[in-house]
C-alpha atoms as a PDB file:
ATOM      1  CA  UNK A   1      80.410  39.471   5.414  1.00  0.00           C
ATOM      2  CA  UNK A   2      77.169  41.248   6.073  1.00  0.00           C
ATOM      3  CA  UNK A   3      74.161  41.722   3.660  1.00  0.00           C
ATOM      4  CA  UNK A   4      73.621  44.660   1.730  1.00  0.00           C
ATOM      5  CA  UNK A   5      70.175  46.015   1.340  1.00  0.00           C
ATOM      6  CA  UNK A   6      68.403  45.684  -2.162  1.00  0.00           C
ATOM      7  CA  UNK A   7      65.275  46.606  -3.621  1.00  0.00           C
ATOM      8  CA  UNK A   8      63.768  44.941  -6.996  1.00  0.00           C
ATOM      9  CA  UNK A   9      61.249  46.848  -9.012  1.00  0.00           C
ATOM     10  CA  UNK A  10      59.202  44.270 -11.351  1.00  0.00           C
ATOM     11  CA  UNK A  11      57.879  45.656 -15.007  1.00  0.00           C
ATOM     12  CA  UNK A  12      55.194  44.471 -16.792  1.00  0.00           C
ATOM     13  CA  UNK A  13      55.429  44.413 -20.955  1.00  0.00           C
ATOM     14  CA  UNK A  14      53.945  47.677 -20.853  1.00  0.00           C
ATOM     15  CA  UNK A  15      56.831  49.295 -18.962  1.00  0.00           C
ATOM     16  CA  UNK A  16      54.961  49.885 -15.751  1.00  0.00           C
ATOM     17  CA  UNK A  17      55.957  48.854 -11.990  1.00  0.00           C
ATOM     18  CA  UNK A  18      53.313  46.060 -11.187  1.00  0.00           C
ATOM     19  CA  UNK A  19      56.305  44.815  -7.735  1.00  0.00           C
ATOM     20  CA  UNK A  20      58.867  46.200  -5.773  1.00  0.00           C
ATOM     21  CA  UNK A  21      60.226  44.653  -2.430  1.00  0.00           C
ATOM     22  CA  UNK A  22      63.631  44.852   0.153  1.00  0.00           C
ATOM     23  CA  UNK A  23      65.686  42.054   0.187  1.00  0.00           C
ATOM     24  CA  UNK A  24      69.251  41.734   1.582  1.00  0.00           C
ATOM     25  CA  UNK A  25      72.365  39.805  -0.198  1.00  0.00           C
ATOM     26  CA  UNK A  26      75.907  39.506   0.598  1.00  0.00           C
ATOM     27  CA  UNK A  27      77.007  41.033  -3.053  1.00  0.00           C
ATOM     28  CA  UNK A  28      75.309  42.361  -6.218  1.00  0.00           C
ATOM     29  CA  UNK A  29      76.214  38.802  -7.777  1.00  0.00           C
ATOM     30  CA  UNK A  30      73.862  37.426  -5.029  1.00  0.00           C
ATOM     31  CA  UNK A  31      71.335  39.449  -5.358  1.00  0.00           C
ATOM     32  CA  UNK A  32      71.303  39.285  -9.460  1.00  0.00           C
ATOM     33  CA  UNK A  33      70.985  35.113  -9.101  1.00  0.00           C
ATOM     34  CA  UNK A  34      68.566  35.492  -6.307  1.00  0.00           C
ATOM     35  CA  UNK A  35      65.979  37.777  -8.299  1.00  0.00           C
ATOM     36  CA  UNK A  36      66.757  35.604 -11.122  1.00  0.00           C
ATOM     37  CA  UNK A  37      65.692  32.500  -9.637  1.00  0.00           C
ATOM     38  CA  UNK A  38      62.379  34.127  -7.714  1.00  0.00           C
ATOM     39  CA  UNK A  39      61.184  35.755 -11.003  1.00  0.00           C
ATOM     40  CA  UNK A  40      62.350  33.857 -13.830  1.00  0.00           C
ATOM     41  CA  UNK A  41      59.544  35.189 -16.475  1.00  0.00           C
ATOM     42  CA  UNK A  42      59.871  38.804 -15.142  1.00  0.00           C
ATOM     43  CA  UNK A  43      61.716  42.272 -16.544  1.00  0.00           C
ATOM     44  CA  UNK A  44      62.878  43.527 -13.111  1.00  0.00           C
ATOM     45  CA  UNK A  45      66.055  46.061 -12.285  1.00  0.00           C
ATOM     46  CA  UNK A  46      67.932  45.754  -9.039  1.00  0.00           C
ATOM     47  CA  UNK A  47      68.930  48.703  -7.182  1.00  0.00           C
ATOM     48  CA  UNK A  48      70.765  49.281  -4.169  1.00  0.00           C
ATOM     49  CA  UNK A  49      70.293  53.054  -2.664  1.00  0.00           C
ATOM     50  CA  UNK A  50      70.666  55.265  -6.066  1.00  0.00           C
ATOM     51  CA  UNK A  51      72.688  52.491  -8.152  1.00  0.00           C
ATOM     52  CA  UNK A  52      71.243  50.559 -10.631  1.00  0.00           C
ATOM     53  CA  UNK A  53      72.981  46.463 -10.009  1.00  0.00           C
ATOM     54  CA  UNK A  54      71.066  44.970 -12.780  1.00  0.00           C
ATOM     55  CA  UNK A  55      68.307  45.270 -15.515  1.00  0.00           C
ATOM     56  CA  UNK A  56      67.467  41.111 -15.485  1.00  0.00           C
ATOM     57  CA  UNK A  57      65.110  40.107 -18.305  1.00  0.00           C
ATOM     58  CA  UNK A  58      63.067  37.537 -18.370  1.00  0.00           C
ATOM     59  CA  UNK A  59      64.571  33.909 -19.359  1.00  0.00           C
ATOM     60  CA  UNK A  60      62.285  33.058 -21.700  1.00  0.00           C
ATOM     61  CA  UNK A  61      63.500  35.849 -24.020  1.00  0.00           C
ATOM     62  CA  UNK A  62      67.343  35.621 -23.382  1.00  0.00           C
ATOM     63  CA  UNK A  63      66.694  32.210 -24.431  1.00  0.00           C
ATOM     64  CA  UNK A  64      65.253  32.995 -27.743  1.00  0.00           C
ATOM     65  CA  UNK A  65      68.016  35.331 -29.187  1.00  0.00           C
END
């Protein structure tokens, strides 16, 4: 199966783009648990082309709910 291209945008508490980056994945569960495990701590979204994958917020407040 090829990879898809994927770009992640990286938030900071105040709303504001502080990363962004290409990556490739072989499906949008891929890329969700790869962004996951690089940024851990970090409000991102995951887009590929015009569609929004994933909004992934940071572990430490999933954890707390």
């Amino acid at each position: 199966m090829p990879s898809e291209n994927y770009r992640y945008y990286c938030l900071d508490a105040a709303g504001r783009l502080h990363s962004a980056e290409w990556f490739d994945a072989d499906s949008d569960e891929h890329a969700i648990a790869q962004i996951e495990a690089q940024r851990p701590g970090t409000l991102c979204e995951i887009w590929q082309g015009q569609r929004l994958v994933a909004t992934i917020a940071p572990k430490r407040l999933r954890a707390s709910r």
